[in-house]
C-alpha atoms as a PDB file:
ATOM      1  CA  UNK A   1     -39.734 113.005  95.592  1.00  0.00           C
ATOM      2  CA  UNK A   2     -40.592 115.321  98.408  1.00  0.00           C
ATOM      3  CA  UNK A   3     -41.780 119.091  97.050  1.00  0.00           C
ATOM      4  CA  UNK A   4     -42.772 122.184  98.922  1.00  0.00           C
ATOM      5  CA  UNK A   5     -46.270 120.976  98.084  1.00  0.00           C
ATOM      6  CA  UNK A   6     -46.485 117.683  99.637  1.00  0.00           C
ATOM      7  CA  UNK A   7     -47.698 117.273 103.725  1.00  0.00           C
ATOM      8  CA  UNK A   8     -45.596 117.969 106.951  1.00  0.00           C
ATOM      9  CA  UNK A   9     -45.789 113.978 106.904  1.00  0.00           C
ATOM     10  CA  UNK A  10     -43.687 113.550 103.948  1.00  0.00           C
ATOM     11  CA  UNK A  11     -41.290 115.991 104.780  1.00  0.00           C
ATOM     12  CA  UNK A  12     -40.975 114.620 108.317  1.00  0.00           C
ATOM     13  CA  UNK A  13     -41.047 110.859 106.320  1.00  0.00           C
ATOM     14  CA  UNK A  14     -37.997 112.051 104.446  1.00  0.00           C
ATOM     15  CA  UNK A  15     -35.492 113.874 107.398  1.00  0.00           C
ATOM     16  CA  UNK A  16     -36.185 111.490 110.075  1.00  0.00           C
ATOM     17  CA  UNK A  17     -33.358 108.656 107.873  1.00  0.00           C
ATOM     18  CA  UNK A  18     -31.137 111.434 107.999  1.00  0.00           C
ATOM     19  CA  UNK A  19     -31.889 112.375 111.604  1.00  0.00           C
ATOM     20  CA  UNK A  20     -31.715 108.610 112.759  1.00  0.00           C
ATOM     21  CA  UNK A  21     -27.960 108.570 111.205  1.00  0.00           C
ATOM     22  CA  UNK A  22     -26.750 111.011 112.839  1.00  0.00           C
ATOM     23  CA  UNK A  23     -27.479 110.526 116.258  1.00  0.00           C
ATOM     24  CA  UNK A  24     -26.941 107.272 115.906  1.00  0.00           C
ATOM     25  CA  UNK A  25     -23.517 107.892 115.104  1.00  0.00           C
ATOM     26  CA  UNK A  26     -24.052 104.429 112.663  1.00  0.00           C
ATOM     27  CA  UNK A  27     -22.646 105.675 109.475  1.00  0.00           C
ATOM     28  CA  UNK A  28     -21.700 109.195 108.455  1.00  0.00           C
ATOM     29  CA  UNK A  29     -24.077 111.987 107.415  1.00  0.00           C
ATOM     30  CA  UNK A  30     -23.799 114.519 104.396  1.00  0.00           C
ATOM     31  CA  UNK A  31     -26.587 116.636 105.163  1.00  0.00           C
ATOM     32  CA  UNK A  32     -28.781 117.602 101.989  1.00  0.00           C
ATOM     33  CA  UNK A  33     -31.697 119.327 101.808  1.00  0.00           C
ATOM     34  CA  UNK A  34     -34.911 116.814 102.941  1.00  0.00           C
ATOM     35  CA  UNK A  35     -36.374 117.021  99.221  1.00  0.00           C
ATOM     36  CA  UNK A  36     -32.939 116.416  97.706  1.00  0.00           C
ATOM     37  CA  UNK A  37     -32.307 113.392  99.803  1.00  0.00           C
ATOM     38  CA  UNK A  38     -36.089 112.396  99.900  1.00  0.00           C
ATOM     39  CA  UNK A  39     -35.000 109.112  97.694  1.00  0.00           C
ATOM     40  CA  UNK A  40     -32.389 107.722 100.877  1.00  0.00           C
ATOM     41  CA  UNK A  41     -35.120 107.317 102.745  1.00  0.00           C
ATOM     42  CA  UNK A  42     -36.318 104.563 101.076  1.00  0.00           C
ATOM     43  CA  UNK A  43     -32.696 102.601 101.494  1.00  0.00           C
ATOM     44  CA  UNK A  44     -32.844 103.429 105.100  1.00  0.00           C
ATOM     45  CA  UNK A  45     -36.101 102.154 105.935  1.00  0.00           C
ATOM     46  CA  UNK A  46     -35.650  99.338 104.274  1.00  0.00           C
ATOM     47  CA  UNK A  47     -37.927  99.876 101.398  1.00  0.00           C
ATOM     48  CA  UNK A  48     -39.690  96.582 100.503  1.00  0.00           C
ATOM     49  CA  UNK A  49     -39.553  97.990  97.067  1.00  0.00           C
ATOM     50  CA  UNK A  50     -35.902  97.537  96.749  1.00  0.00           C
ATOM     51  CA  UNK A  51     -35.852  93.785  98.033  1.00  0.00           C
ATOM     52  CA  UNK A  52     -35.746  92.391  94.237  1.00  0.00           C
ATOM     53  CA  UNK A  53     -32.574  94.339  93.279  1.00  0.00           C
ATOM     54  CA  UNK A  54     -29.365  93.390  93.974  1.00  0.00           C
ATOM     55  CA  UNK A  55     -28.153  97.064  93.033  1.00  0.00           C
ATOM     56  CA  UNK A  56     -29.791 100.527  93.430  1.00  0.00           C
ATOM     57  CA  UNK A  57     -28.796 103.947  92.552  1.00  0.00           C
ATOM     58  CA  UNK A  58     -30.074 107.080  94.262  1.00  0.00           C
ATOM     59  CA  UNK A  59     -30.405 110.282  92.891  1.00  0.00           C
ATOM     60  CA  UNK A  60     -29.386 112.713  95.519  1.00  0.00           C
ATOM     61  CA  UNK A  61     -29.230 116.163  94.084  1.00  0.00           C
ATOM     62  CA  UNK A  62     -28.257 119.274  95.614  1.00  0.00           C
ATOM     63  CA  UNK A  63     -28.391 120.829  98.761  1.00  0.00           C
ATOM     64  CA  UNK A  64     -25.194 121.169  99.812  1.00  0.00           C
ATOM     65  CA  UNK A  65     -25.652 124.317 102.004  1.00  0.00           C
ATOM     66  CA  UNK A  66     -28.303 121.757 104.270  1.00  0.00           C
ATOM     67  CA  UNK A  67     -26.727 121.566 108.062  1.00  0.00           C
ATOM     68  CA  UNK A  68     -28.070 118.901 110.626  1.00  0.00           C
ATOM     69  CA  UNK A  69     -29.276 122.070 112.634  1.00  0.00           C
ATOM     70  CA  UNK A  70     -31.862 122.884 109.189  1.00  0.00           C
ATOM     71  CA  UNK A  71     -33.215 119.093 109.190  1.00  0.00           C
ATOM     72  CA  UNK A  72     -33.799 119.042 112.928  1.00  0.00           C
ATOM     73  CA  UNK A  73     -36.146 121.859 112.041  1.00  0.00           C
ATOM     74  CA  UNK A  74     -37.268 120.608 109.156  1.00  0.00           C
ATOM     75  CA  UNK A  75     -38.328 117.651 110.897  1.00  0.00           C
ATOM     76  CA  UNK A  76     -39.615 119.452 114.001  1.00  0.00           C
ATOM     77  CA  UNK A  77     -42.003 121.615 112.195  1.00  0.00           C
ATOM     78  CA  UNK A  78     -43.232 118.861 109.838  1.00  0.00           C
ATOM     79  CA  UNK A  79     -44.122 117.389 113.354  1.00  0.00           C
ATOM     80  CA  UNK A  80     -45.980 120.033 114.687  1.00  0.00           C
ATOM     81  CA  UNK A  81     -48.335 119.715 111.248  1.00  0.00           C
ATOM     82  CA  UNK A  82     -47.167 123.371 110.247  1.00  0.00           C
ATOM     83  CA  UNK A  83     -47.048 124.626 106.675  1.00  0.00           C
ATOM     84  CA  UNK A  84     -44.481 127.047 106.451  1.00  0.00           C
ATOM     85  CA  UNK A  85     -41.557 124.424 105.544  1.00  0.00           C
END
């Protein structure tokens, strides 16, 4: 799970899944806030963690007021190592 207190790296660790997606144009994106969805990102990067399971739920809570736009930002100021996520 991704909090306000964890690093710009985590943050940035969790949007840039989401990011990929989209401008990939591979699947479609519901955009949730980066913490909410923190637990995709493990699906997307292909987790080794998940290789033993033939079945996995996510727990994807909230954020359903989270636009593409808000990630990109998200993501971008992770990147630039600031704190004021």
């Amino acid at each position: 799970m991704v909090t306000q207190n964890d690093t710009p790296g985590d943050w940035r660790r969790a949007a840039d899944p989401i990011l990929q997606r989209n401008d990939l144009g591979r699947v479609p994106v519901i955009a949730v806030e980066t913490a909410c969805g923190a637990s995709l990102a493990l699906a997307y990067a292909g987790s080794r963690a998940l290789a033993g399971f033939s079945r996995v739920l996510f727990n994807v809570c909230g954020g359903a007021t989270a636009t593409i736009d808000q990630i990109r930002e998200w993501s971008t100021t992770a990147a630039a190592g600031r704190e004021d996520l």
